[in-house]
N, C-alpha and C. Protein backbone atom coordinates (compact mmCIF):
# COMPACT_ATOMS: atom_id res chain seq x y z
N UNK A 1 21.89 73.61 12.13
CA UNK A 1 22.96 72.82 11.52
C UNK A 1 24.30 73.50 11.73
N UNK A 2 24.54 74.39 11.07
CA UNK A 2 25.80 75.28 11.56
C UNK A 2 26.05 75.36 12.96
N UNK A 3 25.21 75.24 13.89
CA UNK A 3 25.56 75.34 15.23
C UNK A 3 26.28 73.84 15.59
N UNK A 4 25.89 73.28 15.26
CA UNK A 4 26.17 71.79 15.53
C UNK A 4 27.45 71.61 14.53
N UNK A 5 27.45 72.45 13.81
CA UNK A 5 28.91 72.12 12.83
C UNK A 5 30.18 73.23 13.63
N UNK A 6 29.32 73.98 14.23
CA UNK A 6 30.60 74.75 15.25
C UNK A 6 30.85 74.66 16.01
N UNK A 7 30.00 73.18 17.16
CA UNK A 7 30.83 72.70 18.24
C UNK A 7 30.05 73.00 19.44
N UNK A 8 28.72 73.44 18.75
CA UNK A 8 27.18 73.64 20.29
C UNK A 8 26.91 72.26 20.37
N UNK A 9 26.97 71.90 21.73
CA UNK A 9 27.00 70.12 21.92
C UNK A 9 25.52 70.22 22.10
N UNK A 10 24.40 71.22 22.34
CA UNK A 10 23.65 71.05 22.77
C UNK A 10 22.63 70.86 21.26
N UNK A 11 23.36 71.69 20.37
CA UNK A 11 22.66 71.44 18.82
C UNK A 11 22.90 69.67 18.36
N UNK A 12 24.09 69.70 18.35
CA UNK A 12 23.95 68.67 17.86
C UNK A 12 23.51 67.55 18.45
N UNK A 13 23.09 67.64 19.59
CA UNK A 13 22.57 66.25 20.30
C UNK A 13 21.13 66.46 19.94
N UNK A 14 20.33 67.83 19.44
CA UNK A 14 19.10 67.93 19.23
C UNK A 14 19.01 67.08 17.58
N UNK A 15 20.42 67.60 16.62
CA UNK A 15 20.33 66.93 15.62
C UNK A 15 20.56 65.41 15.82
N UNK A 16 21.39 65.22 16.05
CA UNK A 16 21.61 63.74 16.89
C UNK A 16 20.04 62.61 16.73
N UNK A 17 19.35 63.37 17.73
CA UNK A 17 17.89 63.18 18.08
C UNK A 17 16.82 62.88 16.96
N UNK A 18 17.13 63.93 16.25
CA UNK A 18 16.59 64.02 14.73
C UNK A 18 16.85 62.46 13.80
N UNK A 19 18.23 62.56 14.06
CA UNK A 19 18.79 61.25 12.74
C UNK A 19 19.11 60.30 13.47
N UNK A 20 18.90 59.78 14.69
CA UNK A 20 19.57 58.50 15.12
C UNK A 20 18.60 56.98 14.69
N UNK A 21 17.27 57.39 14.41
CA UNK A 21 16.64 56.37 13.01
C UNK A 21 17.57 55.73 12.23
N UNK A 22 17.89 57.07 11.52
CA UNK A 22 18.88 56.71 10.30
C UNK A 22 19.80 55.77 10.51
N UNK A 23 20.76 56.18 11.55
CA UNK A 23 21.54 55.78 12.12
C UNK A 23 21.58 53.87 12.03
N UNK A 24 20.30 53.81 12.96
CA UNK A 24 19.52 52.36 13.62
C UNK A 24 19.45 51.55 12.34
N UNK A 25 18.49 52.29 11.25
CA UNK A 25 18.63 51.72 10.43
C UNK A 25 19.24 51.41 9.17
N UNK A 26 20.60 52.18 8.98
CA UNK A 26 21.33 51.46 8.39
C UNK A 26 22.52 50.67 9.04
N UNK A 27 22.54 50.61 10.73
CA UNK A 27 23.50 49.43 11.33
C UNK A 27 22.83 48.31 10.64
N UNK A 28 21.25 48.66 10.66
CA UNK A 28 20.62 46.93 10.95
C UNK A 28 20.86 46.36 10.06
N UNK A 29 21.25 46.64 8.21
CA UNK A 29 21.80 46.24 7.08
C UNK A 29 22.73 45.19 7.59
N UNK A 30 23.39 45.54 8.38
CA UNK A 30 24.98 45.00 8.13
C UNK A 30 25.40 44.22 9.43
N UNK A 31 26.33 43.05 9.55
CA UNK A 31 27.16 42.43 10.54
C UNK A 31 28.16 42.18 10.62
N UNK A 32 28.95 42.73 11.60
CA UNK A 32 30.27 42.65 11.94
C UNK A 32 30.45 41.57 13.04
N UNK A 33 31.50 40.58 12.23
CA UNK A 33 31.61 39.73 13.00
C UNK A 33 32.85 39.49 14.50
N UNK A 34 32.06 39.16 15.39
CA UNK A 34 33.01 39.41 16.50
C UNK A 34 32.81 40.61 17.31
N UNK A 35 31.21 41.46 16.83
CA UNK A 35 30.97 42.64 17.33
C UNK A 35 29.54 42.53 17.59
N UNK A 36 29.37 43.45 18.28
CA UNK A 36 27.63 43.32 18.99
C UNK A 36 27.24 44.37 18.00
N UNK A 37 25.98 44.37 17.87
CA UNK A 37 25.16 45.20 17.08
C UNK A 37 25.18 46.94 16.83
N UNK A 38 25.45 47.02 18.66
CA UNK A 38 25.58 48.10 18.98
C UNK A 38 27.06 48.92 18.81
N UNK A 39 28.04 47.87 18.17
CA UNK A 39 29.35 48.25 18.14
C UNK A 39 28.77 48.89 16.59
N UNK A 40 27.88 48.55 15.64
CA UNK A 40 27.68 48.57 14.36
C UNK A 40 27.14 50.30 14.13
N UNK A 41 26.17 50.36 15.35
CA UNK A 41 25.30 51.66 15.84
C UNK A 41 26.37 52.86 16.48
N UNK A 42 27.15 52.68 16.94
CA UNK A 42 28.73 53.44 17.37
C UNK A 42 29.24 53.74 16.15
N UNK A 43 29.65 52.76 14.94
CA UNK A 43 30.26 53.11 13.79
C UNK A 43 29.21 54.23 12.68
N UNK A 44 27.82 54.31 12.94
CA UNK A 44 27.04 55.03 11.95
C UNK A 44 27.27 56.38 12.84
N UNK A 45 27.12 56.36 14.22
CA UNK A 45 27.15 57.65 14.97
C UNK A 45 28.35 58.09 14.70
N UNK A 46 29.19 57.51 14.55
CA UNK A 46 30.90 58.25 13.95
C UNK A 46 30.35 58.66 12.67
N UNK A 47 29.98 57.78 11.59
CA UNK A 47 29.69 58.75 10.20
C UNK A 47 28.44 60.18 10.44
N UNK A 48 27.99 59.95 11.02
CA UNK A 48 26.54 60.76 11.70
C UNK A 48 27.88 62.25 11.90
N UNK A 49 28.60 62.11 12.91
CA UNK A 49 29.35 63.08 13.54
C UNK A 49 29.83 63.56 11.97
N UNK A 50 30.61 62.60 11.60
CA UNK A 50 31.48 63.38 9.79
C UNK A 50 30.88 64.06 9.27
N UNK A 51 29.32 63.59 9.25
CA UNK A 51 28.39 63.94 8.00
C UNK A 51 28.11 65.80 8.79
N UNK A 52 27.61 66.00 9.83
CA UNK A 52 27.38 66.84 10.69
C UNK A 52 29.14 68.02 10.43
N UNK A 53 30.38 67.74 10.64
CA UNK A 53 31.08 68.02 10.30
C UNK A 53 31.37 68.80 8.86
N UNK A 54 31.16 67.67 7.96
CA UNK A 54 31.82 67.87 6.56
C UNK A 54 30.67 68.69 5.65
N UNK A 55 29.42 68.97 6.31
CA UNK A 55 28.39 68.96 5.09
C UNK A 55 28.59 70.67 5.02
N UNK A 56 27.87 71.02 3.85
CA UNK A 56 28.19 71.85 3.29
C UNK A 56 27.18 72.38 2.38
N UNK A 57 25.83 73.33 2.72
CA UNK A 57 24.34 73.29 2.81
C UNK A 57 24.56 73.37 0.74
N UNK A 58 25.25 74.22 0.21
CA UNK A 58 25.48 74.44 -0.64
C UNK A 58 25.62 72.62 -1.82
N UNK A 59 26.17 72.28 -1.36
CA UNK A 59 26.01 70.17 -1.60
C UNK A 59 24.60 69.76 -2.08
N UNK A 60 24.07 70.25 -1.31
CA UNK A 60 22.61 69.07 -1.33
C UNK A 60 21.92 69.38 0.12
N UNK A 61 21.02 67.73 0.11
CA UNK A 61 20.10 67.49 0.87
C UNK A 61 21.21 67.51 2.13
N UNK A 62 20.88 67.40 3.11
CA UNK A 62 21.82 66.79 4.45
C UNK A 62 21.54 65.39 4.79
N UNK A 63 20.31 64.87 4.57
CA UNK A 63 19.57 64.04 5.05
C UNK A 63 20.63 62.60 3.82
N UNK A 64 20.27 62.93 2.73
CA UNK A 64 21.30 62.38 1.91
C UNK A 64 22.72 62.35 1.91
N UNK A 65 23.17 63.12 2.37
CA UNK A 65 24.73 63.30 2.62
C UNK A 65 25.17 62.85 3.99
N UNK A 66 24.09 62.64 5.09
CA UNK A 66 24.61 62.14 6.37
C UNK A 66 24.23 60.33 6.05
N UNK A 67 22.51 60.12 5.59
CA UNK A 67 22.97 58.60 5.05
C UNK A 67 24.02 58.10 4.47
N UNK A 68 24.76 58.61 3.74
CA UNK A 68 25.77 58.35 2.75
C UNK A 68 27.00 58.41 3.87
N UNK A 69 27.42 59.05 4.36
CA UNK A 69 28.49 58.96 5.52
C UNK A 69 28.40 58.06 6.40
N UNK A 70 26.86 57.84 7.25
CA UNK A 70 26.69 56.63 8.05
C UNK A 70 26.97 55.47 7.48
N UNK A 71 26.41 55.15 6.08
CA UNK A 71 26.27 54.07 5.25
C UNK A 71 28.41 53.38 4.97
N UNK A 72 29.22 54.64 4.38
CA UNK A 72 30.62 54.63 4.24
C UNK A 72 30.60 54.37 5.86
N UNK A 73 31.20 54.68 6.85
CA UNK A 73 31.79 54.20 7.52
C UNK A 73 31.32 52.98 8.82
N UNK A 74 29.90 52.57 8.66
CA UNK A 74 29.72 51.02 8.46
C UNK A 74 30.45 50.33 7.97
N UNK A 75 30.24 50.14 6.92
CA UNK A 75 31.16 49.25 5.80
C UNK A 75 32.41 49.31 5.62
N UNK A 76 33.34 50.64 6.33
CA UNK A 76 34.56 50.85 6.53
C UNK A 76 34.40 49.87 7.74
N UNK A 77 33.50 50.14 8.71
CA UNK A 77 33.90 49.22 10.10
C UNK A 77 33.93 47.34 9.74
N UNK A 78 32.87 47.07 8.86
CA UNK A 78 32.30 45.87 8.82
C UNK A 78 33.88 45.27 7.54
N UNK A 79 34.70 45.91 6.97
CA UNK A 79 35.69 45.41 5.75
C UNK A 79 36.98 45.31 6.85
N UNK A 80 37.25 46.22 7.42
CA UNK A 80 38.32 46.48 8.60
C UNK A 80 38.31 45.06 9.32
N UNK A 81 37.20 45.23 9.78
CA UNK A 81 36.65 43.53 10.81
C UNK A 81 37.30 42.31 10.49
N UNK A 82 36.99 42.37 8.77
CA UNK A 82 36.77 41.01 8.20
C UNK A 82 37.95 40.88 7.51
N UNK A 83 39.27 41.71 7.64
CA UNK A 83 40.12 41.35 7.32
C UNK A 83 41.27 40.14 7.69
N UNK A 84 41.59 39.45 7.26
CA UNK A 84 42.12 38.28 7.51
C UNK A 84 42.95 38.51 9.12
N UNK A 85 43.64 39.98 9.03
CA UNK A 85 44.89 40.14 10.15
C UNK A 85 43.44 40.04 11.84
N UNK A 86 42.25 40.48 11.25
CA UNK A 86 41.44 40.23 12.84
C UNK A 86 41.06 38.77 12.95
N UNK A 87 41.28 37.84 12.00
CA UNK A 87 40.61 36.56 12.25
C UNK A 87 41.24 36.13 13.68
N UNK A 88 42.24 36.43 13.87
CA UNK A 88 41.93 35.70 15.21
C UNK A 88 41.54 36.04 16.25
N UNK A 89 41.51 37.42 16.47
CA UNK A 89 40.61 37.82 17.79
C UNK A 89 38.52 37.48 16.95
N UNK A 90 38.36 37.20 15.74
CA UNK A 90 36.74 37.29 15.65
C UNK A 90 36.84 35.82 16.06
N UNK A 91 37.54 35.25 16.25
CA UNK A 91 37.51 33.40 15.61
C UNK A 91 38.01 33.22 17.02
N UNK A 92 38.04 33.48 18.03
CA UNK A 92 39.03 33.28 19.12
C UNK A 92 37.58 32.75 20.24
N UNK A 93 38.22 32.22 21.05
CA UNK A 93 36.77 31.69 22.31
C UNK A 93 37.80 31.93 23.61
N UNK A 94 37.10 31.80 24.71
CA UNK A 94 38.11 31.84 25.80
C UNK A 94 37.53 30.72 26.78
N UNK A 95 38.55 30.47 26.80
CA UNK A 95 39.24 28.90 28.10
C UNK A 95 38.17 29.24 29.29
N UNK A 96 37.67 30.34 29.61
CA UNK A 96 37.44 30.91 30.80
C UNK A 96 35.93 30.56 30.98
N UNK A 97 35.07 31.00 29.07
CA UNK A 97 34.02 30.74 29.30
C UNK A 97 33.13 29.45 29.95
N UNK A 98 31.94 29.63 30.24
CA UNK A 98 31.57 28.68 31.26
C UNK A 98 31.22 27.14 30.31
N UNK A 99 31.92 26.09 30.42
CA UNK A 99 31.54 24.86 29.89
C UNK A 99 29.78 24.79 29.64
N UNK A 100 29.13 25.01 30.07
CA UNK A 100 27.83 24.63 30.06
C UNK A 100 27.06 25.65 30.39
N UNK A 101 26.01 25.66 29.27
CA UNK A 101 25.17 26.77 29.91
C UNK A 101 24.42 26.60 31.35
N UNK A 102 23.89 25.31 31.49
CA UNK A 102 23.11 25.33 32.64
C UNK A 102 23.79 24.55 34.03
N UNK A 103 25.25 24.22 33.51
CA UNK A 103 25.61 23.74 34.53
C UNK A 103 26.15 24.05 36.00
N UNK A 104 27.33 23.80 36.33
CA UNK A 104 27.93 24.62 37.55
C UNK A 104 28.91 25.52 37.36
N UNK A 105 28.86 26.10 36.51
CA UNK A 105 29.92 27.29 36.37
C UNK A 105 31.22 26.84 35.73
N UNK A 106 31.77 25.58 35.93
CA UNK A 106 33.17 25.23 35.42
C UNK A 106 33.43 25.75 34.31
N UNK A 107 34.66 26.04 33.98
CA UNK A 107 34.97 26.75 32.79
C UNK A 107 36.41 25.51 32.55
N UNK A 108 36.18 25.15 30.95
CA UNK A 108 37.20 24.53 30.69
C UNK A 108 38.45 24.25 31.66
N UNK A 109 38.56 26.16 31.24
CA UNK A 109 40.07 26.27 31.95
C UNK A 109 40.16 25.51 32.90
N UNK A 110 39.16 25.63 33.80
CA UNK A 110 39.06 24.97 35.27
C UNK A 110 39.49 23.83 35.33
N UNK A 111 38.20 23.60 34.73
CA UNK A 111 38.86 21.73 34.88
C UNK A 111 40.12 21.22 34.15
N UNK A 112 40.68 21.85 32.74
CA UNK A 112 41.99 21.76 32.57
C UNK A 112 43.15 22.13 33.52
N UNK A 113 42.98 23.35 34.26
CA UNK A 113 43.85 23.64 35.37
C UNK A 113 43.84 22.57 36.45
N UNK A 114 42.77 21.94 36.92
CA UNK A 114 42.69 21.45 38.13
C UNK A 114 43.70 20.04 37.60
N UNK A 115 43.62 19.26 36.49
CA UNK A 115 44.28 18.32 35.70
C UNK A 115 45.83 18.72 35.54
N UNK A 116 46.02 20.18 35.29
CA UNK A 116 47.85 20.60 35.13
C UNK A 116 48.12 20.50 36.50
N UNK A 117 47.72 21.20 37.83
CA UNK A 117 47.71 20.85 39.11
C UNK A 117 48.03 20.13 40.04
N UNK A 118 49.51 19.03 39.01
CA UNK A 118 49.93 17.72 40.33
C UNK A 118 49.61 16.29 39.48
N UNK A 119 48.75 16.74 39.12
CA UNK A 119 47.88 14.99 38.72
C UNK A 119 48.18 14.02 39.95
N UNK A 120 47.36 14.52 41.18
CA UNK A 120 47.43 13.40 41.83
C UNK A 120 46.16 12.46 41.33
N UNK A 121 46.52 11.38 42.71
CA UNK A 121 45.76 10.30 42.67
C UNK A 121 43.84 10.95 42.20
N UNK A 122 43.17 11.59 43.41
CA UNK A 122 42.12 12.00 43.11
C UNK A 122 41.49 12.39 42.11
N UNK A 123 42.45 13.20 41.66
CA UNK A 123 42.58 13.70 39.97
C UNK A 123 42.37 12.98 39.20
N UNK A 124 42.71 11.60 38.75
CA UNK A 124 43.07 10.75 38.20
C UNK A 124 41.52 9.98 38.23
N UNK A 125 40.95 9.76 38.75
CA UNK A 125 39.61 9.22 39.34
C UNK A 125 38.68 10.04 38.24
N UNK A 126 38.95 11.58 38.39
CA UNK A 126 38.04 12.21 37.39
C UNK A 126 38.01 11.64 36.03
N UNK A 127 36.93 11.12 35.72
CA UNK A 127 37.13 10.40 34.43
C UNK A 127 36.88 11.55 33.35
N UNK A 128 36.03 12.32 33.48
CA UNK A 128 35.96 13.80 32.74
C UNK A 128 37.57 14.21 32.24
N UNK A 129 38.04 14.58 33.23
CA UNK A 129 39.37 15.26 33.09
C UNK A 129 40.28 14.26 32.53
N UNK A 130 40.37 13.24 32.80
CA UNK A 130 40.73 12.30 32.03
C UNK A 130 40.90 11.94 30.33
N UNK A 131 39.73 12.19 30.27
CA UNK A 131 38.69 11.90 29.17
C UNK A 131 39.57 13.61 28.29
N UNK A 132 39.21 14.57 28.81
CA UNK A 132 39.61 15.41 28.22
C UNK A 132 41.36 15.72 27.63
N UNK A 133 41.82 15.42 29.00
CA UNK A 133 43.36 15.33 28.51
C UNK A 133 43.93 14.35 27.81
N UNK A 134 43.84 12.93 27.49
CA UNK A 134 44.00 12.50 26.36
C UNK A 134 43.29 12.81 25.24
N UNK A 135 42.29 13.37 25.18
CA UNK A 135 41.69 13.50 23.96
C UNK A 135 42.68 14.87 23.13
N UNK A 136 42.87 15.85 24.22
CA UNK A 136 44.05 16.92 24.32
C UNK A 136 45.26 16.36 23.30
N UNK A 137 46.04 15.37 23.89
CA UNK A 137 46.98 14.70 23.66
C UNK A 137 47.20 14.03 22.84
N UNK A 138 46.06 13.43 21.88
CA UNK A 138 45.63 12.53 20.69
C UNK A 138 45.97 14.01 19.80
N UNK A 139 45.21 14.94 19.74
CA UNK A 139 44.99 15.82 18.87
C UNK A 139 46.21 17.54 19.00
N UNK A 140 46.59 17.41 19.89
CA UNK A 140 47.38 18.47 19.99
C UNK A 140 48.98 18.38 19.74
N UNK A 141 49.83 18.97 19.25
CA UNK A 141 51.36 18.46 19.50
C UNK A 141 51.92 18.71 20.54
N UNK A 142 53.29 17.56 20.46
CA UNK A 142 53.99 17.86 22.26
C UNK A 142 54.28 18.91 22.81
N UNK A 143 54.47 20.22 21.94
CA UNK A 143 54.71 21.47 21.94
C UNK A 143 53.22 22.05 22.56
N UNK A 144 52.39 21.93 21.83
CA UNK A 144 50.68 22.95 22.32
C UNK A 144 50.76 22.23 23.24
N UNK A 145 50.03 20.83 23.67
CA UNK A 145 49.98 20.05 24.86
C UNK A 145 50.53 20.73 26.04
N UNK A 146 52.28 20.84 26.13
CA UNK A 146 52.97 21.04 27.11
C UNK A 146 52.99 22.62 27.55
N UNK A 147 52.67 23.23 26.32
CA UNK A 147 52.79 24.69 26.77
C UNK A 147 50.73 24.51 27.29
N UNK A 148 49.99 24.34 26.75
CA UNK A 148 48.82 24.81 27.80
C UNK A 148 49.22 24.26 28.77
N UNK A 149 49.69 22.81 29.14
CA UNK A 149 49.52 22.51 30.56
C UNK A 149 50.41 23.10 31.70
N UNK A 150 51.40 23.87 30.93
CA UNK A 150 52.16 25.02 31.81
C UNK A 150 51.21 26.22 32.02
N UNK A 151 50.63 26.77 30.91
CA UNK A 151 49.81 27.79 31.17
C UNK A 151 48.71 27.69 31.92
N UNK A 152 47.92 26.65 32.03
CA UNK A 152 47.00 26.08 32.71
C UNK A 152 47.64 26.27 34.33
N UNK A 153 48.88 25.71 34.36
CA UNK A 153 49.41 25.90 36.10
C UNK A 153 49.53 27.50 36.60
N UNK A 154 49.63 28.59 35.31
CA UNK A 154 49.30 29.46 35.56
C UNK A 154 51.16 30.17 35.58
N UNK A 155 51.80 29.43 34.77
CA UNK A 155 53.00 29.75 34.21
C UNK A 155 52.96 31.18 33.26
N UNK A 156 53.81 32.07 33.33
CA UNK A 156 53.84 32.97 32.49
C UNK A 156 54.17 32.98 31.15
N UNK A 157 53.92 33.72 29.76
CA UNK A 157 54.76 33.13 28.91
C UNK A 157 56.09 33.20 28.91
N UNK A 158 56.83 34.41 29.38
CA UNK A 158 58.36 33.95 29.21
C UNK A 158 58.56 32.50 29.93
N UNK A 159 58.22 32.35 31.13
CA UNK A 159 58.39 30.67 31.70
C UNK A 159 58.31 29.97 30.69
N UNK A 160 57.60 29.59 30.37
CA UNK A 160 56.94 28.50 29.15
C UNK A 160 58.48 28.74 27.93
N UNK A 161 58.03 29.64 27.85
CA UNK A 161 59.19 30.21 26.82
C UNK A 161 60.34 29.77 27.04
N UNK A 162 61.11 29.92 28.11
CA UNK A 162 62.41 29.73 28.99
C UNK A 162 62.20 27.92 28.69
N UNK A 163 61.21 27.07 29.66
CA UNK A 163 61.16 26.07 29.45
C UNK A 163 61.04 25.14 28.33
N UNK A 164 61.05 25.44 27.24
CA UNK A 164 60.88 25.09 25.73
C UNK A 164 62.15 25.54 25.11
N UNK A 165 62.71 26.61 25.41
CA UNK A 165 63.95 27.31 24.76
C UNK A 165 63.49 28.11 23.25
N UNK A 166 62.10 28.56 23.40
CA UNK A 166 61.57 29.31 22.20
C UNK A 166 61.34 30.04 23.14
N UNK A 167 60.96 31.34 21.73
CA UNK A 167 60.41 32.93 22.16
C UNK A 167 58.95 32.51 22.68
N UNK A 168 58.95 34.24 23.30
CA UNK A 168 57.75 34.26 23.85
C UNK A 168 56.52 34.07 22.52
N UNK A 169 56.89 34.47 21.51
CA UNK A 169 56.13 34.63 20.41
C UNK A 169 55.90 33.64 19.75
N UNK A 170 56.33 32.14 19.96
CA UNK A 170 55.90 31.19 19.59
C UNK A 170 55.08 30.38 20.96
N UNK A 171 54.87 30.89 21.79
CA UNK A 171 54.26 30.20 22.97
C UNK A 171 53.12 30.92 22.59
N UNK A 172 53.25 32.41 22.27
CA UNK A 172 51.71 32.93 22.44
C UNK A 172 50.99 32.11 20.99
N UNK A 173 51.52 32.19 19.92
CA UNK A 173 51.35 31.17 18.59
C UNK A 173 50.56 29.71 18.87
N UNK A 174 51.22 29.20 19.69
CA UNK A 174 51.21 27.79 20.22
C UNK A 174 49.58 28.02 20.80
N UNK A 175 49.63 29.17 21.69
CA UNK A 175 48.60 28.98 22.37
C UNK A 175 47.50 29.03 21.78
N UNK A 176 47.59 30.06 20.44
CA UNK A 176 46.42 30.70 19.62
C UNK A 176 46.28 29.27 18.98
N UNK A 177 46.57 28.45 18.51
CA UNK A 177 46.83 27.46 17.89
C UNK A 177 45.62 26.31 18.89
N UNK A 178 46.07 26.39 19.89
CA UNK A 178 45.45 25.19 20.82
C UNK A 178 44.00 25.70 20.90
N UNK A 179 44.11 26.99 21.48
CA UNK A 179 42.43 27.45 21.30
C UNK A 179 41.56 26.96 20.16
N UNK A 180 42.06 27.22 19.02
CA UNK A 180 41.33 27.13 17.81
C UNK A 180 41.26 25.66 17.60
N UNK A 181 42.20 24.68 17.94
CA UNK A 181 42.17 23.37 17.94
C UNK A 181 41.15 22.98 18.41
N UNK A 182 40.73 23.49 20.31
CA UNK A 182 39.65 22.79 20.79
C UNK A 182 38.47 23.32 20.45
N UNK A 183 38.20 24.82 19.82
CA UNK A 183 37.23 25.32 19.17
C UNK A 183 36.77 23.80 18.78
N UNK A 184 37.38 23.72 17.40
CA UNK A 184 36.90 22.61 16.53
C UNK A 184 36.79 21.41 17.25
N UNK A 185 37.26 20.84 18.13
CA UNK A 185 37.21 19.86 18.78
C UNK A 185 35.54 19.66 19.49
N UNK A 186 35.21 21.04 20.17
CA UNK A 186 34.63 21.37 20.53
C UNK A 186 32.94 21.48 20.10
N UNK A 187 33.30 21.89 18.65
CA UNK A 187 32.49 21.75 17.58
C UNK A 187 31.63 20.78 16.89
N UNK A 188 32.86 19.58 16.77
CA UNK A 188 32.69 18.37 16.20
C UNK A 188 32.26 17.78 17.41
N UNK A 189 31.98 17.42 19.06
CA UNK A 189 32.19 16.92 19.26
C UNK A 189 33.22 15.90 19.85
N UNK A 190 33.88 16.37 19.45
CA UNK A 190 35.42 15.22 20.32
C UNK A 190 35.39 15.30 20.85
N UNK A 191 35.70 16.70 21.68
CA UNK A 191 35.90 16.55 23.40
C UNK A 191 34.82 16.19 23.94
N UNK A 192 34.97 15.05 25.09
CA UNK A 192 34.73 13.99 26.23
C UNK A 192 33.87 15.56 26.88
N UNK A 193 33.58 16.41 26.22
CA UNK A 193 32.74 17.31 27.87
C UNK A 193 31.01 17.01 27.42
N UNK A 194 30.77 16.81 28.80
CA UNK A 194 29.53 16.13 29.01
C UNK A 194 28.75 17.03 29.60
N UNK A 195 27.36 17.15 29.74
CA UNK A 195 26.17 17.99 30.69
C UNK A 195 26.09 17.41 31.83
N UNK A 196 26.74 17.89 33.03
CA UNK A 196 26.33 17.77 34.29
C UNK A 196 25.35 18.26 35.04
């Protein structure tokens, strides 16, 4: 123990070895949302390291005093998470992911981009894309609408920004805004996207 509390990497990976049970099983208690399991198993190995650090044979058990550290900074990770200021990266989806699990790869974005893209004639034929951008347009304001379909062309935000005559900080707003719109859209149903 002392060796591992003075910085022998080779002790403490033997202790390591010893408690990473512990570890396993008090991630498995708990879920952090917006995080993989293993992000949960990273946060007990940080208390694991404290406990290894701070203990002090004179205290107690170790075995008790490193649960108790793994256990605190879990729940430091899992309260941190769930604070209102991360809701939008836990609550967030991306444009990018693939529309369909089993389909051809299209990703929203895609087919929204290919729709910001001109809107020619051909375009227009797509009844999908169609289907999607008014449904867009029913539910989004002239503001979200116009700024994805700039971003969609692959406009920067100051552009967008410049073109609206707002900050960049209400385009990125706008945008967080539209995501979460078609989340729910998405959710319920509304959007026109179909299994190909």
């Amino acid at each position: 123990m002392r060796a591992a509390r003075e910085g022998d990497s080779v002790a403490f990976e033997l202790l390591l070895r010893k408690y990473e049970w512990l570890v396993r099983t008090r991630a498995r208690r708990f879920f952090l949302q917006g995080a993989e399991h293993e992000d949960l198993i990273q946060e007990g190995m940080i208390g694991f390291y404290k406990a290894v650090r701070d203990f002090r044979p004179e205290s107690g058990s170790f075995r008790a005093f490193a649960e108790l550290c793994i256990t605190r900074q879990i729940i430091t990770a899992v309260k941190t998470g769930t604070r209102l200021k991360h809701y939008p990266l836990n609550s967030s989806f991306s444009l990018e992911a693939p529309r369909y699990e089993d389909g051809d790869g299209r990703t929203l974005g895609d087919t929204l981009g290919s729709a910001a893209n001109g809107f020619d004639t051909a375009l227009l034929e797509d009844e999908d894309v169609r289907a999607i951008i008014e449904t867009l347009k029913r539910h989004l304001s002239p503001f979200e609408f116009g700024i994805l379909m700039l971003w969609l062309e692959g406009r920067s935000y100051h552009e967008i920004a410049r073109r609206f005559g707002r900050h960049t900080k209400s385009v990125d707003n706008g945008l967080w805004r539209v995501k979460c719109k078609i989340k729910r859209l998405l959710a319920r149903g509304v959007l026109p996207v179909t299994m190909e």
